[in-house]
PDB file of N, CA and C in Angstrom:
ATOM      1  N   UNK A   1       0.262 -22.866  10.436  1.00  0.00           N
ATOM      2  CA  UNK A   1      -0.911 -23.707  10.318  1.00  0.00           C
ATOM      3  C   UNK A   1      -1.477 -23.931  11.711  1.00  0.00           C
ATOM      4  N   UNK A   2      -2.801 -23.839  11.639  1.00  0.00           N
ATOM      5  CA  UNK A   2      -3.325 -24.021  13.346  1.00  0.00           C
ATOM      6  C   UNK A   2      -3.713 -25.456  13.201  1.00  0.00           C
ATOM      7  N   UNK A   3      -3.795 -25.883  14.472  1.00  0.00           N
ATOM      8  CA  UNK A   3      -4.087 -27.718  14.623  1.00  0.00           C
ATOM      9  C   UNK A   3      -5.450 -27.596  15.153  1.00  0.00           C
ATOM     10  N   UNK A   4      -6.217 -26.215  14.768  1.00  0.00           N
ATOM     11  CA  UNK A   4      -7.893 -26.764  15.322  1.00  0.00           C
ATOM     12  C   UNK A   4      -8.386 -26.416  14.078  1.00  0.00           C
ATOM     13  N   UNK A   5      -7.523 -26.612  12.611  1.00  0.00           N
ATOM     14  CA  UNK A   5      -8.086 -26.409  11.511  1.00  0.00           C
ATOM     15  C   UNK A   5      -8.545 -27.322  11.073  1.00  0.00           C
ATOM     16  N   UNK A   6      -9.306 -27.987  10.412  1.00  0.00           N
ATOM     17  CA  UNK A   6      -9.255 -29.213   9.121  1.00  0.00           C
ATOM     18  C   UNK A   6      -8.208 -29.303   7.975  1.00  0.00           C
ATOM     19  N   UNK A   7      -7.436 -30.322   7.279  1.00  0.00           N
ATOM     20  CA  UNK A   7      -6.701 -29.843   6.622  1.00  0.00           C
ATOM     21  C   UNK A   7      -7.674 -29.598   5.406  1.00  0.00           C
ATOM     22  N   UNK A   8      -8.802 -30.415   5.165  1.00  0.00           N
ATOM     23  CA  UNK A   8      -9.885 -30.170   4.162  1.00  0.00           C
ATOM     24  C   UNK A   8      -9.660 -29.058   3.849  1.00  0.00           C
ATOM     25  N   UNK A   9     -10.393 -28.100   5.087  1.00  0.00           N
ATOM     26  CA  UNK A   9     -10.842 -27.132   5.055  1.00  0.00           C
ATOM     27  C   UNK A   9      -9.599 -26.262   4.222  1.00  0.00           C
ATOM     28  N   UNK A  10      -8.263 -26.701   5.116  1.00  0.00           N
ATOM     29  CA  UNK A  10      -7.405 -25.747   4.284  1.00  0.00           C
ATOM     30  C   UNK A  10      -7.210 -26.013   2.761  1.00  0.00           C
ATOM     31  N   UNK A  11      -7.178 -26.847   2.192  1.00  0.00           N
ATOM     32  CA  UNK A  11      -7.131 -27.106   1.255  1.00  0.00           C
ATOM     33  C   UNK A  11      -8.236 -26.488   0.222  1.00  0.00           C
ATOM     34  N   UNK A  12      -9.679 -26.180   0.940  1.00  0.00           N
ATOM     35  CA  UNK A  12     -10.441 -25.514  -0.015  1.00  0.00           C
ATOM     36  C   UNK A  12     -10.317 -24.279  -0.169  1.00  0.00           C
ATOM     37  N   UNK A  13      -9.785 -23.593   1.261  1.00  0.00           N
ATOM     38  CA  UNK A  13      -9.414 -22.493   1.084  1.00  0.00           C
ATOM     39  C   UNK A  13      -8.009 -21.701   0.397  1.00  0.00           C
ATOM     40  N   UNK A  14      -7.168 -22.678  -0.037  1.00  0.00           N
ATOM     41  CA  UNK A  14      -5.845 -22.614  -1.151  1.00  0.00           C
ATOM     42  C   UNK A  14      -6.386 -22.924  -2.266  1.00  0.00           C
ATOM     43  N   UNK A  15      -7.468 -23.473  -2.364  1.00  0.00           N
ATOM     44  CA  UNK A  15      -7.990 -23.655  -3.982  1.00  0.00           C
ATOM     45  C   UNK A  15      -8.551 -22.318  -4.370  1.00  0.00           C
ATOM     46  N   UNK A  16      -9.744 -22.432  -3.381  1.00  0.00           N
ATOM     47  CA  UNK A  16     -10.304 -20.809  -3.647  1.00  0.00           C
ATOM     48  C   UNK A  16      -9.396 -19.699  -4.058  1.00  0.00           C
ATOM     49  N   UNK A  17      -8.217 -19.662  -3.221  1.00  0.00           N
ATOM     50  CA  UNK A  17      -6.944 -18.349  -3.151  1.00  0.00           C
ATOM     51  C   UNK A  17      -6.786 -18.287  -4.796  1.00  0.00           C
ATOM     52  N   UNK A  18      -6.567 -19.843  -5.168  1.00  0.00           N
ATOM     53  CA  UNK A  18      -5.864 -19.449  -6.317  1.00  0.00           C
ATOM     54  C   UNK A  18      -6.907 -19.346  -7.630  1.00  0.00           C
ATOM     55  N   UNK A  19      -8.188 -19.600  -7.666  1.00  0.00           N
ATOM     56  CA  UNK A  19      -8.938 -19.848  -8.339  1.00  0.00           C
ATOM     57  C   UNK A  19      -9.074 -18.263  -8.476  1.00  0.00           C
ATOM     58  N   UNK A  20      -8.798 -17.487  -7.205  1.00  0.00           N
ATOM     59  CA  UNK A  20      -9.244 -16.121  -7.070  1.00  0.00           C
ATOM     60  C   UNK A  20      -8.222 -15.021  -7.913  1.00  0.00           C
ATOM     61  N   UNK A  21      -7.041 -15.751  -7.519  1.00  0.00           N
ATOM     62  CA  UNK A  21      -5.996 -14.889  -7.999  1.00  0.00           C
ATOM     63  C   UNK A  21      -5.698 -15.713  -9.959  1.00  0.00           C
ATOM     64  N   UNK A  22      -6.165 -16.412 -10.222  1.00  0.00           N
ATOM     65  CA  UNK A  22      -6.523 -17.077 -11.743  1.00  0.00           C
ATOM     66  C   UNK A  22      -7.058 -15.675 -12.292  1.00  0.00           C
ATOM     67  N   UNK A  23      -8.232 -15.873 -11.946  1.00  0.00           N
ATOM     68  CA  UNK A  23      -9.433 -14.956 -12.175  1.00  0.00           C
ATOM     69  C   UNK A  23      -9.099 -13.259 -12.267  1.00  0.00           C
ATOM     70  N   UNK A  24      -8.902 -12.847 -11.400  1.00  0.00           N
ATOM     71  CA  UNK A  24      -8.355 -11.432 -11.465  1.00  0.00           C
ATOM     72  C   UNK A  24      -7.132 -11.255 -12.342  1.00  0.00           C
ATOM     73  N   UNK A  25      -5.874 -12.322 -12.678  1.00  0.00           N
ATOM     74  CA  UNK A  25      -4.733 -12.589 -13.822  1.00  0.00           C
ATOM     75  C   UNK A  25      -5.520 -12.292 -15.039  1.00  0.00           C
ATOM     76  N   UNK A  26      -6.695 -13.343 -15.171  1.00  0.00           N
ATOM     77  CA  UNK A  26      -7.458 -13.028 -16.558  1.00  0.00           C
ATOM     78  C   UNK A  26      -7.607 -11.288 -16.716  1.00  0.00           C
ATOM     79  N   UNK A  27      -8.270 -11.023 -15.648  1.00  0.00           N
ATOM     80  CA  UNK A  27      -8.804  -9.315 -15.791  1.00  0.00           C
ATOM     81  C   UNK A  27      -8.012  -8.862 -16.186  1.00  0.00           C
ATOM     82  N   UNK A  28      -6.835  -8.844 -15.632  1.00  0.00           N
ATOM     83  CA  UNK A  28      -5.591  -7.700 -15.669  1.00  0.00           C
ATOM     84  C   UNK A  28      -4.889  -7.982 -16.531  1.00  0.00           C
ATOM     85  N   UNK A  29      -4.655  -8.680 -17.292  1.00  0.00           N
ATOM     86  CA  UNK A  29      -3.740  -9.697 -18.656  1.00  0.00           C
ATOM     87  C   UNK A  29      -4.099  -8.543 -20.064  1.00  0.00           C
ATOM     88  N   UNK A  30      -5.567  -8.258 -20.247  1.00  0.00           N
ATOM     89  CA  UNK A  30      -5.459  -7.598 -20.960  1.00  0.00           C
ATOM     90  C   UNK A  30      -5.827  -5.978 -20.632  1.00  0.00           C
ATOM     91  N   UNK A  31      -6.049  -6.021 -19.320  1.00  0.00           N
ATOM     92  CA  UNK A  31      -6.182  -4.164 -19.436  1.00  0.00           C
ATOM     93  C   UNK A  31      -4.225  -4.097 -19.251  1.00  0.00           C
ATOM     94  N   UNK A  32      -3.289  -4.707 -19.048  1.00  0.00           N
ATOM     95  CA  UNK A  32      -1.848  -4.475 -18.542  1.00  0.00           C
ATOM     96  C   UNK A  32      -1.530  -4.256 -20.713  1.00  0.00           C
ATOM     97  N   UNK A  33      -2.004  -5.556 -21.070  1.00  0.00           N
ATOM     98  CA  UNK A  33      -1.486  -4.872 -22.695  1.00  0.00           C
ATOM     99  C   UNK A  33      -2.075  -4.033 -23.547  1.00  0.00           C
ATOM    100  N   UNK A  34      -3.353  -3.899 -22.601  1.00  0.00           N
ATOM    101  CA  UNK A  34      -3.831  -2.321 -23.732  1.00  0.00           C
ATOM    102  C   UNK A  34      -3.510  -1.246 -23.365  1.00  0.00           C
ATOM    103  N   UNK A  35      -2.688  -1.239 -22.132  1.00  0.00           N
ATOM    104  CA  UNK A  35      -1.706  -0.095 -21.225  1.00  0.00           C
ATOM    105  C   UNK A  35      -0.580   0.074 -21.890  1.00  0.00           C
ATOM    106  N   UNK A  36      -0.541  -0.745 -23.160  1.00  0.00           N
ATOM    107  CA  UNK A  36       1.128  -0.865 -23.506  1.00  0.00           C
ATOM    108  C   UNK A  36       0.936  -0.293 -24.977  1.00  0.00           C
ATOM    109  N   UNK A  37      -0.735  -0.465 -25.696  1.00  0.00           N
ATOM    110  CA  UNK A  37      -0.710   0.309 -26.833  1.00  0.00           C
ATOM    111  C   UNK A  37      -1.355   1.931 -26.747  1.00  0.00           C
ATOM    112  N   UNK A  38      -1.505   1.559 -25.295  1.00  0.00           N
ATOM    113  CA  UNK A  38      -1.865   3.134 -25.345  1.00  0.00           C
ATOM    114  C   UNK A  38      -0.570   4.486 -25.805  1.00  0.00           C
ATOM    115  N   UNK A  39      -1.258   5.506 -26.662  1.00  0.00           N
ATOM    116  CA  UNK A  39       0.055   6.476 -26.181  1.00  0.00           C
ATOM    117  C   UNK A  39       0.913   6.935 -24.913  1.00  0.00           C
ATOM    118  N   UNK A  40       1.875   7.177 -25.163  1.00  0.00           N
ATOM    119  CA  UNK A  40       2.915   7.217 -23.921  1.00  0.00           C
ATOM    120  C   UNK A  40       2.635   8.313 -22.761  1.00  0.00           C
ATOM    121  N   UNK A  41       1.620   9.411 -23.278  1.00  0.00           N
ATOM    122  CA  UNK A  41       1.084  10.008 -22.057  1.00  0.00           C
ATOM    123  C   UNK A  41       0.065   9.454 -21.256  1.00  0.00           C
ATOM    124  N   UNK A  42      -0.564   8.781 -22.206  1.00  0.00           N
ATOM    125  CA  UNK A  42      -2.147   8.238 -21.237  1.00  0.00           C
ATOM    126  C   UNK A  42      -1.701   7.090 -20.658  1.00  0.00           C
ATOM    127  N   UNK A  43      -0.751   6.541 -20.604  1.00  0.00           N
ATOM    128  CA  UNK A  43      -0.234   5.143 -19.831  1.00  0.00           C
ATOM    129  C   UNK A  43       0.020   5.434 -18.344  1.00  0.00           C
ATOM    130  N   UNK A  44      -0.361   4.599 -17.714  1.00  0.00           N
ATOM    131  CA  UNK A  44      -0.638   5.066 -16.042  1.00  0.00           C
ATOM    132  C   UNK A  44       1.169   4.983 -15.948  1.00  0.00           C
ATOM    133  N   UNK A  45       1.538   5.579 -14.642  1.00  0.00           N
ATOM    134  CA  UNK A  45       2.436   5.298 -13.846  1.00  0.00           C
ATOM    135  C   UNK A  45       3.021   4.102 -13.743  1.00  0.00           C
ATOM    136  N   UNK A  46       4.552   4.076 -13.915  1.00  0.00           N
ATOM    137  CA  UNK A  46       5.175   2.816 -13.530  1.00  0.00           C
ATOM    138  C   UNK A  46       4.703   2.889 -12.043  1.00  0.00           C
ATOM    139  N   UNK A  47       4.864   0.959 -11.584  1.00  0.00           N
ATOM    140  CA  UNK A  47       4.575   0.645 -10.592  1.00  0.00           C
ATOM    141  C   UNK A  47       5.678   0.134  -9.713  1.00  0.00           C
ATOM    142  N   UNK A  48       6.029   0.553  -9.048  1.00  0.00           N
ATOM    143  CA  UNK A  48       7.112   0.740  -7.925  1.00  0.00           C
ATOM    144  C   UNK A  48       8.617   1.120  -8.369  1.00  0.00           C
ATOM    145  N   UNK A  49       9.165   1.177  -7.345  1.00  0.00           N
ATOM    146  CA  UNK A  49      10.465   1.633  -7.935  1.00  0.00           C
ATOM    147  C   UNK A  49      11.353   1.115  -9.080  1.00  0.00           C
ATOM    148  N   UNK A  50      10.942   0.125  -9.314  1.00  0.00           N
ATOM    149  CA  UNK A  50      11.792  -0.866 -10.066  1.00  0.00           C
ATOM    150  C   UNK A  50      11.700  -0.165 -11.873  1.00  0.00           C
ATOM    151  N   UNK A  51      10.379   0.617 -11.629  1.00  0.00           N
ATOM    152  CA  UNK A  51       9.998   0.755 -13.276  1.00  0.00           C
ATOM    153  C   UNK A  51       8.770   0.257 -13.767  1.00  0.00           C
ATOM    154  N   UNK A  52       8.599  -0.182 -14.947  1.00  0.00           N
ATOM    155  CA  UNK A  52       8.131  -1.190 -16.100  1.00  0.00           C
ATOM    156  C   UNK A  52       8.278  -1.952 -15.662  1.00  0.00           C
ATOM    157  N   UNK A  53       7.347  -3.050 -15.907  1.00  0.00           N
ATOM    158  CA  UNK A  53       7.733  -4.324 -15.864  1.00  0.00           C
ATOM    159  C   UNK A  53       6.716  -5.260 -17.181  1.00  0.00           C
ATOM    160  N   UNK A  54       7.234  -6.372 -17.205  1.00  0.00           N
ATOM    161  CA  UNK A  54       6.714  -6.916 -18.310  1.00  0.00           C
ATOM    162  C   UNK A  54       4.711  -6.906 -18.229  1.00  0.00           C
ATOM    163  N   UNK A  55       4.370  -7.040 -19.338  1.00  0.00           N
ATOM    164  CA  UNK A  55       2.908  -7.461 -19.053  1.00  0.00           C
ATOM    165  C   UNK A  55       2.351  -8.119 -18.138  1.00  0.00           C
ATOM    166  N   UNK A  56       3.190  -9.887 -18.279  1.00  0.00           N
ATOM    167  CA  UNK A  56       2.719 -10.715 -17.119  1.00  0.00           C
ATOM    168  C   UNK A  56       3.092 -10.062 -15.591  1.00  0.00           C
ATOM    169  N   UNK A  57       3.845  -9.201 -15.347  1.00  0.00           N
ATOM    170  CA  UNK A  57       4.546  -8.771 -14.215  1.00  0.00           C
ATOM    171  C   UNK A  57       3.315  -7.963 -14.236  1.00  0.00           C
ATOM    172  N   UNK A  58       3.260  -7.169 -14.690  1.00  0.00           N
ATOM    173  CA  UNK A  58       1.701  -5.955 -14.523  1.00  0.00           C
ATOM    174  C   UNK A  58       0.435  -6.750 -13.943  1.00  0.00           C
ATOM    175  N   UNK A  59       0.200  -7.753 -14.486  1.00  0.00           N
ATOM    176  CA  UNK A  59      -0.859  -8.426 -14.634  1.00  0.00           C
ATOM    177  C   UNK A  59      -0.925  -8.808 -13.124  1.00  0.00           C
ATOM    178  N   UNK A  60       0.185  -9.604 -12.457  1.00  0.00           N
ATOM    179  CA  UNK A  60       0.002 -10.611 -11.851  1.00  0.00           C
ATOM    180  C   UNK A  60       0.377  -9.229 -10.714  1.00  0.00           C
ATOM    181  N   UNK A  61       1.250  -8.130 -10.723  1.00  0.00           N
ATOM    182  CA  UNK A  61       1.171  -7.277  -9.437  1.00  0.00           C
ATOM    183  C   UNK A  61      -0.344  -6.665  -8.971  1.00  0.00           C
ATOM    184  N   UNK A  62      -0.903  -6.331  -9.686  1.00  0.00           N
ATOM    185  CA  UNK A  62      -2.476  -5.653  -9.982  1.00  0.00           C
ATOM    186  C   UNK A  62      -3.205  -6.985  -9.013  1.00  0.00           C
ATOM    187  N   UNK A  63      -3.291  -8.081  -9.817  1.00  0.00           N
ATOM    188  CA  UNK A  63      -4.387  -9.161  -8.952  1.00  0.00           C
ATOM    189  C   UNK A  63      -3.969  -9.506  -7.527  1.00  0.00           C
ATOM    190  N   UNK A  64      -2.047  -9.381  -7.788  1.00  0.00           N
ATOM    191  CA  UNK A  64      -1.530  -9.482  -5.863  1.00  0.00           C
ATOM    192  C   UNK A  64      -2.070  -8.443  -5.107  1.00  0.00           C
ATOM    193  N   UNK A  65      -2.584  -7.490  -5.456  1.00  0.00           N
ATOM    194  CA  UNK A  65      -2.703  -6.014  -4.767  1.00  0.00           C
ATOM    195  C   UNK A  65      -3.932  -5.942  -4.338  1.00  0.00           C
ATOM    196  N   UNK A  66      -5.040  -7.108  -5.221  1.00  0.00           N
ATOM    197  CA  UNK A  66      -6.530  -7.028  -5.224  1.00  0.00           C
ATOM    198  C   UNK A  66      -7.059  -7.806  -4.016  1.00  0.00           C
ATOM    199  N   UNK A  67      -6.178  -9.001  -4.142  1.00  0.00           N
ATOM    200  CA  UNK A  67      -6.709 -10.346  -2.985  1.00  0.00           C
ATOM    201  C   UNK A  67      -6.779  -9.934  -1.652  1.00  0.00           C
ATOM    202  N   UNK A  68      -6.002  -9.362  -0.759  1.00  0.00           N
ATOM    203  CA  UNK A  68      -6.000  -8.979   0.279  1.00  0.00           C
ATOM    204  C   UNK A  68      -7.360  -7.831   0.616  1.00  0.00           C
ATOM    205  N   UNK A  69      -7.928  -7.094  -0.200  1.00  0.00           N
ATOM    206  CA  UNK A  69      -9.228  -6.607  -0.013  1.00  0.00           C
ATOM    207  C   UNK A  69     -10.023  -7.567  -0.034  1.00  0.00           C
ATOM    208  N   UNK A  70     -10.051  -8.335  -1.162  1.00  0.00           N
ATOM    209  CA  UNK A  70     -11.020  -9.404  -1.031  1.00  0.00           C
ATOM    210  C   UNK A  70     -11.403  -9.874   0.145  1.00  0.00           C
ATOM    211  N   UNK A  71     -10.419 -10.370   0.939  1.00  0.00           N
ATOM    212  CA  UNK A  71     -10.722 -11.009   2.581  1.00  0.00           C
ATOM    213  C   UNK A  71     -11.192 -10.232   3.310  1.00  0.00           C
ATOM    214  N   UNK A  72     -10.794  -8.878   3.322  1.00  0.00           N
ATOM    215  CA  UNK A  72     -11.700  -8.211   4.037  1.00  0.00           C
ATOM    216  C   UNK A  72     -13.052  -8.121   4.411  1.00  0.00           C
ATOM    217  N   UNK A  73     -13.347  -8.210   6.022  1.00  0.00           N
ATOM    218  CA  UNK A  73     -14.543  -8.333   6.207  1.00  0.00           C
ATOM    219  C   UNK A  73     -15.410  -7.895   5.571  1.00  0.00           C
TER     220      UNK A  73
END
């Protein structure tokens, strides 16, 4: 935390974060379970080594992956 911040300020900007990462959860919530009725060839690639992972796990890796572009200049 820097001390020439506002904490306001930080605080709007942790709301925003999560309002952001809410938002993109919605998106990905249902393209992650129509990934799951698709047939077993047209289903993208497991995502990292681990495998499969549940829907909400799909959902919520996809919107973690998105936010960091977002900030980008």
């Amino acid at each position: 935390m820097h001390a020439s911040v506002p904490l306001a300020r930080l605080r709007t900007e942790e709301r925003e974060s999560r309002l952001l990462f809410a938002g993109l959860f919605a998106i990905f919530l249902p393209i992650a379970a129509a990934a799951r009725v698709l047939p077993r060839r047209w289903r993208p690639a497991p995502l990292g080594p681990q495998g499969r992972r549940s829907i909400l796990g799909e959902a919520k890796a996809a919107a973690s992956t998105i936010i960091p572009f977002v900030y980008m200049g």
